[in-house]
Protein backbone atom coordinates (compact mmCIF):
# COMPACT_ATOMS: atom_id res chain seq x y z
CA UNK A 1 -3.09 -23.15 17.62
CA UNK A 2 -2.71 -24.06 21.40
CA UNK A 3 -0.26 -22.16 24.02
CA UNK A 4 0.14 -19.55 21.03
CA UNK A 5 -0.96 -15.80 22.14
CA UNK A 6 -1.58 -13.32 19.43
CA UNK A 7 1.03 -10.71 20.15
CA UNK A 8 -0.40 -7.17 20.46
CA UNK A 9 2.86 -5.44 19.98
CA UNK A 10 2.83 -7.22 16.54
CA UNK A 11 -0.86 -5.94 15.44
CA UNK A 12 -1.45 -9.72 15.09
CA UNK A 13 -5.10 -10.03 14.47
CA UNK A 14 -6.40 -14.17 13.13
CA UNK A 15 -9.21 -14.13 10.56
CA UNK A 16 -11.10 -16.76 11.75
CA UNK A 17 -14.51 -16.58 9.39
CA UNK A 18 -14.12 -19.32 6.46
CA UNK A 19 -16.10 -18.08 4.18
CA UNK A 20 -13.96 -14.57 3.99
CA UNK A 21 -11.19 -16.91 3.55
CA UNK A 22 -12.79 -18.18 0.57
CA UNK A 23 -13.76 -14.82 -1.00
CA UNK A 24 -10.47 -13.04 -0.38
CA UNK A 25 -8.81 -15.94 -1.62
CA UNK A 26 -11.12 -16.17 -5.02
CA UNK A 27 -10.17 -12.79 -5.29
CA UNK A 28 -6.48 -13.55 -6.15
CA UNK A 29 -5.34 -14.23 -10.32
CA UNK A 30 -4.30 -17.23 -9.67
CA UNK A 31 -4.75 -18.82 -13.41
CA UNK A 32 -1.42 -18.49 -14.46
CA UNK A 33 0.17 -20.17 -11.71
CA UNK A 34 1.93 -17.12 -10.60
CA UNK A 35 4.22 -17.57 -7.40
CA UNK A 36 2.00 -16.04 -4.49
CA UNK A 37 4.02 -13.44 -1.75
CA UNK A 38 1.83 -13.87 1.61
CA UNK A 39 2.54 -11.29 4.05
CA UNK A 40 2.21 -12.71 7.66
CA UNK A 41 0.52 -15.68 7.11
CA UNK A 42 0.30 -16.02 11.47
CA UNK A 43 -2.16 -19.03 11.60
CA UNK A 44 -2.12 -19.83 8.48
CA UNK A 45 -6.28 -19.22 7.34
CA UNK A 46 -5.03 -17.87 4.01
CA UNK A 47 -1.62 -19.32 3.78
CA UNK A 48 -3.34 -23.33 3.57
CA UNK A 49 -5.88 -22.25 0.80
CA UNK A 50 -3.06 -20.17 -1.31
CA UNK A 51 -0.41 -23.56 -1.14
CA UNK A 52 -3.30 -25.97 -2.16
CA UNK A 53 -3.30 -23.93 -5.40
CA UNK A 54 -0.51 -25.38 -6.07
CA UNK A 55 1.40 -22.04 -7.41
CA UNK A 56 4.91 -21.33 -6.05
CA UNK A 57 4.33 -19.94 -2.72
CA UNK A 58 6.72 -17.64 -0.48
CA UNK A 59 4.97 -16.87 3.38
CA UNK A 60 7.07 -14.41 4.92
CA UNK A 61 6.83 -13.85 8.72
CA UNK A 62 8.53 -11.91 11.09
CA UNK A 63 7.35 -14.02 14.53
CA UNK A 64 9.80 -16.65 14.78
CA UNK A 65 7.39 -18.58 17.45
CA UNK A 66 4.87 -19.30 14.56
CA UNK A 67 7.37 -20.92 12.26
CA UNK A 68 7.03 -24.44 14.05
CA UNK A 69 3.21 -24.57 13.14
CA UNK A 70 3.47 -23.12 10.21
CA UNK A 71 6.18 -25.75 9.14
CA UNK A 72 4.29 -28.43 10.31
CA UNK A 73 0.57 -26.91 8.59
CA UNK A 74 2.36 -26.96 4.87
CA UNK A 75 4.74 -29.81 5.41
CA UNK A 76 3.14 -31.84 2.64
CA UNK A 77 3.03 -28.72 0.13
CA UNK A 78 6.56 -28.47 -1.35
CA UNK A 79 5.35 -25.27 -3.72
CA UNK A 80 5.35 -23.39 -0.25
CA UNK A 81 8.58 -21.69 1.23
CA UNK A 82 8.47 -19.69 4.83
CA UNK A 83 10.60 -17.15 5.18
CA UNK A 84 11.33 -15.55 8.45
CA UNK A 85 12.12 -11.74 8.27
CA UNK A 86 10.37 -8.66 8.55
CA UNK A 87 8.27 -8.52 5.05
CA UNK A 88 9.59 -4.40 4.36
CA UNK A 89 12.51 -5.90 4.35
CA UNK A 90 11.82 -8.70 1.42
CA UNK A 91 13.12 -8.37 -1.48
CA UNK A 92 11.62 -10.68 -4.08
CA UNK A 93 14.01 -10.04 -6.47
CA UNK A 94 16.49 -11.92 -3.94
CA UNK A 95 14.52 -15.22 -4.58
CA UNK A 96 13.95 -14.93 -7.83
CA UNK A 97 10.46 -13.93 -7.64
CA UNK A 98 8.60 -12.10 -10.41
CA UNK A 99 5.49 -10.99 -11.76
CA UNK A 100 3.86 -12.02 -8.45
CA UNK A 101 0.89 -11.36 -6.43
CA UNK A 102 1.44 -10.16 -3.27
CA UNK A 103 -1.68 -11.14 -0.50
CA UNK A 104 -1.85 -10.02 2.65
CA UNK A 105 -3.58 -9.50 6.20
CA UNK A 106 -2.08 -6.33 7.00
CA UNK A 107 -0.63 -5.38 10.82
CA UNK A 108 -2.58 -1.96 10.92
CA UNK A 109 0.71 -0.65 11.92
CA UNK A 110 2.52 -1.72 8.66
CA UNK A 111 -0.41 -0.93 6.43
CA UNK A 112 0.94 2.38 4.95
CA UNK A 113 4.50 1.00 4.62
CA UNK A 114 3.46 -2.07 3.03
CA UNK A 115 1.43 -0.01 0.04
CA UNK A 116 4.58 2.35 -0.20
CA UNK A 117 6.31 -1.13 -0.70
CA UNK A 118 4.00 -1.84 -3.67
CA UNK A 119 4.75 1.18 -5.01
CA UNK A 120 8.58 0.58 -4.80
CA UNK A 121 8.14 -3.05 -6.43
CA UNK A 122 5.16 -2.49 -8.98
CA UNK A 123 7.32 -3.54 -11.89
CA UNK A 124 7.45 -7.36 -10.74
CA UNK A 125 3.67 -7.02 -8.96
CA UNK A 126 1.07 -8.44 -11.05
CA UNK A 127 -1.92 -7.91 -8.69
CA UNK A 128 -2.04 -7.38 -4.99
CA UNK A 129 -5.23 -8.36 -2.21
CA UNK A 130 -4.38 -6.76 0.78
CA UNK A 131 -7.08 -6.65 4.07
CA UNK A 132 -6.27 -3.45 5.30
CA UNK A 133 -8.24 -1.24 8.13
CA UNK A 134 -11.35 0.47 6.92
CA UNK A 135 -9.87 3.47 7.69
CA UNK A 136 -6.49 3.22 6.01
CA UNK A 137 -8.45 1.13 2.67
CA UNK A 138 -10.89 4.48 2.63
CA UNK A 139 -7.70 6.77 2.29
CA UNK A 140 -6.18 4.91 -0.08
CA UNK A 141 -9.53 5.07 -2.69
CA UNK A 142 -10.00 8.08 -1.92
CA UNK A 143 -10.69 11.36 -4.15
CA UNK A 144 -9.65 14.73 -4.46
CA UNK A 145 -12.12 17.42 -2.23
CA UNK A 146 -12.04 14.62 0.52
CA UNK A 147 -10.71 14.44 3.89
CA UNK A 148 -8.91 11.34 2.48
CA UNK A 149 -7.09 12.65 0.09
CA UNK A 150 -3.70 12.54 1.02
CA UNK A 151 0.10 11.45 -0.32
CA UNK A 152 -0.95 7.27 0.59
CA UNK A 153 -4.20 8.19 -2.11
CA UNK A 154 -2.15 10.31 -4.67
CA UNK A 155 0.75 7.81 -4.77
CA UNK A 156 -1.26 4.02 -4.66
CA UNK A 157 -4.12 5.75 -7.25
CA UNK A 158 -1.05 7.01 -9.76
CA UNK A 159 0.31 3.32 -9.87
CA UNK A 160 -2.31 1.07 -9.36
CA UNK A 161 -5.89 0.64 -9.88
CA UNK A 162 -7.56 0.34 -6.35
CA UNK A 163 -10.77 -1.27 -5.69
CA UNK A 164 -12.76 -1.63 -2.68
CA UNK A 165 -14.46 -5.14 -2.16
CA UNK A 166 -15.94 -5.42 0.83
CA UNK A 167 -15.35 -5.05 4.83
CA UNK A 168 -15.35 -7.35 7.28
CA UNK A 169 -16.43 -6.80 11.01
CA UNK A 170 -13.97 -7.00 14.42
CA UNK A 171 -16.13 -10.21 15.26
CA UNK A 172 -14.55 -12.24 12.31
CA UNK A 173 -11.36 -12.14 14.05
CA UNK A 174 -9.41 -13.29 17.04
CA UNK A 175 -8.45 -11.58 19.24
CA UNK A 176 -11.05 -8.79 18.27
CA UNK A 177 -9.30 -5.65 16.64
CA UNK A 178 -11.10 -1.95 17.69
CA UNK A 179 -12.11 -1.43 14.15
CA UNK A 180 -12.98 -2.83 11.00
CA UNK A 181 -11.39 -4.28 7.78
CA UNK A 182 -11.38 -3.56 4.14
CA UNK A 183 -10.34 -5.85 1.76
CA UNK A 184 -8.89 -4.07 -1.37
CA UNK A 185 -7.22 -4.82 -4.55
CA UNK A 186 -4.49 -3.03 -6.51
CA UNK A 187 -3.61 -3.84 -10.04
CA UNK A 188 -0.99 -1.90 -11.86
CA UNK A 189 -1.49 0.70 -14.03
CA UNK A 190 -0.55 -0.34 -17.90
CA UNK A 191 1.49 2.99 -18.60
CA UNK A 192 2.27 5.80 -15.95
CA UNK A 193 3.89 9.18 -17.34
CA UNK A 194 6.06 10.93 -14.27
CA UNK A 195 8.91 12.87 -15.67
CA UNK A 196 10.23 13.74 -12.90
CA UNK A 197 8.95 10.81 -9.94
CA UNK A 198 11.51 12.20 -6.74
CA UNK A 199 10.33 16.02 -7.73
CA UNK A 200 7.08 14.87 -7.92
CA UNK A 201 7.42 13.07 -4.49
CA UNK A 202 8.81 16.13 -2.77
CA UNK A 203 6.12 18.44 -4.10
CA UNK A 204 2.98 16.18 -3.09
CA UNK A 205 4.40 15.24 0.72
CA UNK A 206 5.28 19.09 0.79
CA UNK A 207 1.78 20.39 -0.42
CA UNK A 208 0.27 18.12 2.83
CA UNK A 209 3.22 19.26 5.14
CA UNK A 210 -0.33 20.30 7.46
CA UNK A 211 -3.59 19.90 6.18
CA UNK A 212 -5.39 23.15 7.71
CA UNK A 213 -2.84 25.19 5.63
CA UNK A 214 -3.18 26.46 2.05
CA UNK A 215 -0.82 25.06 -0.58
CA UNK A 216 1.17 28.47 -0.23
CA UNK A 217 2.08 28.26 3.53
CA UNK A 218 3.36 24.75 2.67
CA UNK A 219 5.67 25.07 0.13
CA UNK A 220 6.98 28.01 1.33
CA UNK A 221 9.98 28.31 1.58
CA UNK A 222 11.11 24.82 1.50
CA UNK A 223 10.17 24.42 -2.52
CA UNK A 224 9.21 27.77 -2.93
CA UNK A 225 11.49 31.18 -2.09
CA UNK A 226 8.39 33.19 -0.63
CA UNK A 227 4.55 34.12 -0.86
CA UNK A 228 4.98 36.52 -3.76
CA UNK A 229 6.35 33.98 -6.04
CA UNK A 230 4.24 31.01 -4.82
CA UNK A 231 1.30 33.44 -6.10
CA UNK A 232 2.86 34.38 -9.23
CA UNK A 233 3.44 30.86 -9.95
CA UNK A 234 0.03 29.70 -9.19
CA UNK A 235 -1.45 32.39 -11.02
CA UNK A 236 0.80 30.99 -14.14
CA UNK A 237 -1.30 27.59 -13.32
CA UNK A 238 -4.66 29.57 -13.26
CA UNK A 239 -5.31 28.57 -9.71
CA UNK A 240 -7.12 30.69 -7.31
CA UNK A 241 -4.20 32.28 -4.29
CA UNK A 242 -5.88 30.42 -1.66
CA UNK A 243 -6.15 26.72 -2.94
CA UNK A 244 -5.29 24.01 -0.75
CA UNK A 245 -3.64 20.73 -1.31
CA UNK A 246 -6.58 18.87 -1.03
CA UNK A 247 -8.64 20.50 -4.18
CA UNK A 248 -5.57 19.37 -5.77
CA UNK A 249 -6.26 16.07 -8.32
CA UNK A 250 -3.18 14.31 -9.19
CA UNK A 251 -2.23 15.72 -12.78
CA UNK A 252 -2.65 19.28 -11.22
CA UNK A 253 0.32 18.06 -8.85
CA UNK A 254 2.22 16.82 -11.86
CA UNK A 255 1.68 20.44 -13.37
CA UNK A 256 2.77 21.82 -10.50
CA UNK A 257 5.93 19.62 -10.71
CA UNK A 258 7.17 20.63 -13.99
CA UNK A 259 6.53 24.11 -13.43
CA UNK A 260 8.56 24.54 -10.45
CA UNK A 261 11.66 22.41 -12.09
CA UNK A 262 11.11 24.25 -15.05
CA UNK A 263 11.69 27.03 -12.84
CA UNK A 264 14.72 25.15 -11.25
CA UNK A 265 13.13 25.10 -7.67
CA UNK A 266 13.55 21.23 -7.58
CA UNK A 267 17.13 19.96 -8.28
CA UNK A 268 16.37 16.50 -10.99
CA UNK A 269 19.04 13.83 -10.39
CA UNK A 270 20.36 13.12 -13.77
């Protein structure tokens, strides 16, 4: 794209290597004809592939100077729509859109929000490919006793299925980002039991408040009163005084949960 310079402010970073086009691509459900929600398709590498498919296509981009190419690269594909607005803003139920997948070359400065975003729409998402930073796609599959584990893990992990396909180097891209990339997949989970999901929320983003701290000194006081009662309750749980959020798998967080709105520490909207 001549005259065009990738805009640093905007994390914009162009896959350039066709054949990880092709695989991240293949990796998208499309047999069903499912409309397709592309976040940032900049230059277009994925965005040309995904219209060809012929499935309904919605690019949403938030750099206005793109749009002219990108009009002019899909002008004879009529199943593709741009949309110019900043993507956590989208709301696909505003167009109509459901039961989509969502595929994406993530800003590495959007990449958390983007996955909270998932979580927020996983009713209408029927699979999303996302190429995220190593860094942040590590977190996100990570496991319980790891320095990944973290809120990002807890909350993509209890919605979605999250698989790890492969990485691609700085070289593939232009300009050349500082680190590497993951490509990942989520797919929803069939049938997720949280009785009490804005608790639950508060409790896990509480427990990590700092990481060097044990679960006690975290909650306390803003969930719970004080240090005698945190070890009372914890002791009710059969967990050792000292644990620390980390150690903590998710159902032991959903444990924790009921007990403290059991014990009315956690207001439940009605």
């Amino acid at each position: 794209m001549p005259g065009y310079r990738a805009k640093k402010r905007l994390g914009q970073n162009f896959l350039i290597s066709q054949a990880f086009i092709e695989r991240i691509v293949a990796l998208a459900d499309l047999s069903d004809n499912d409309p397709i929600v592309e976040i940032g398709p900049g230059r277009g590498a994925l965005t040309l592939p995904l219209a060809t498919t012929g499935a309904p296509l919605y690019a949403v981009e938030f750099d206005h100077d793109l749009l002219p190419y990108l009009h002019k690269l899909l002008e004879d594909h009529k199943n593709a729509r741009l949309i110019q607005m900043d993507f956590l803003e989208f709301e696909p139920s505003h167009f109509d859109i459901d039961n989509f997948i969502l595929v994406g070359n993530l800003p590495y400065n959007i990449s958390s929000p983007v996955l909270d975003w998932c979580v927020s729409h996983r009713a209408g998402l029927k699979q999303a490919v996302l190429m995220l930073q190593k860094e942040v796609a590590d977190r996100v599959s990570s496991k319980p006793e790891s320095k990944g584990w973290s809120p990002l893990a807890i909350f993509t992990q209890l919605y979605f299925k999250v698989t790890n396909h492969f990485n691609i180097a700085a070289a593939h891209f232009r300009p050349e980002p500082q680190v590497a990339s993951t490509v990942l997949t989520l797919i929803p989970a069939k049938k997720v039991e949280v009785p009490y999901p804005e608790a639950f929320e508060t409790v896990v983003r509480a427990s990590f408040r700092h990481r060097r701290k044990l679960l006690s000194n975290n909650l306390v006081p803003t969930v719970i009163p004080d240090q005698h009662l945190a070890v009372k309750i914890f002791d009710q749980l059969g967990w050792k005084k000292n644990i620390r959020a980390e150690e903590l798998p998710t159902d032991m967080f959903l444990e924790l949960t009921r007990v403290l709105v059991d014990r009315k520490m956690i207001e439940v909207r009605q």
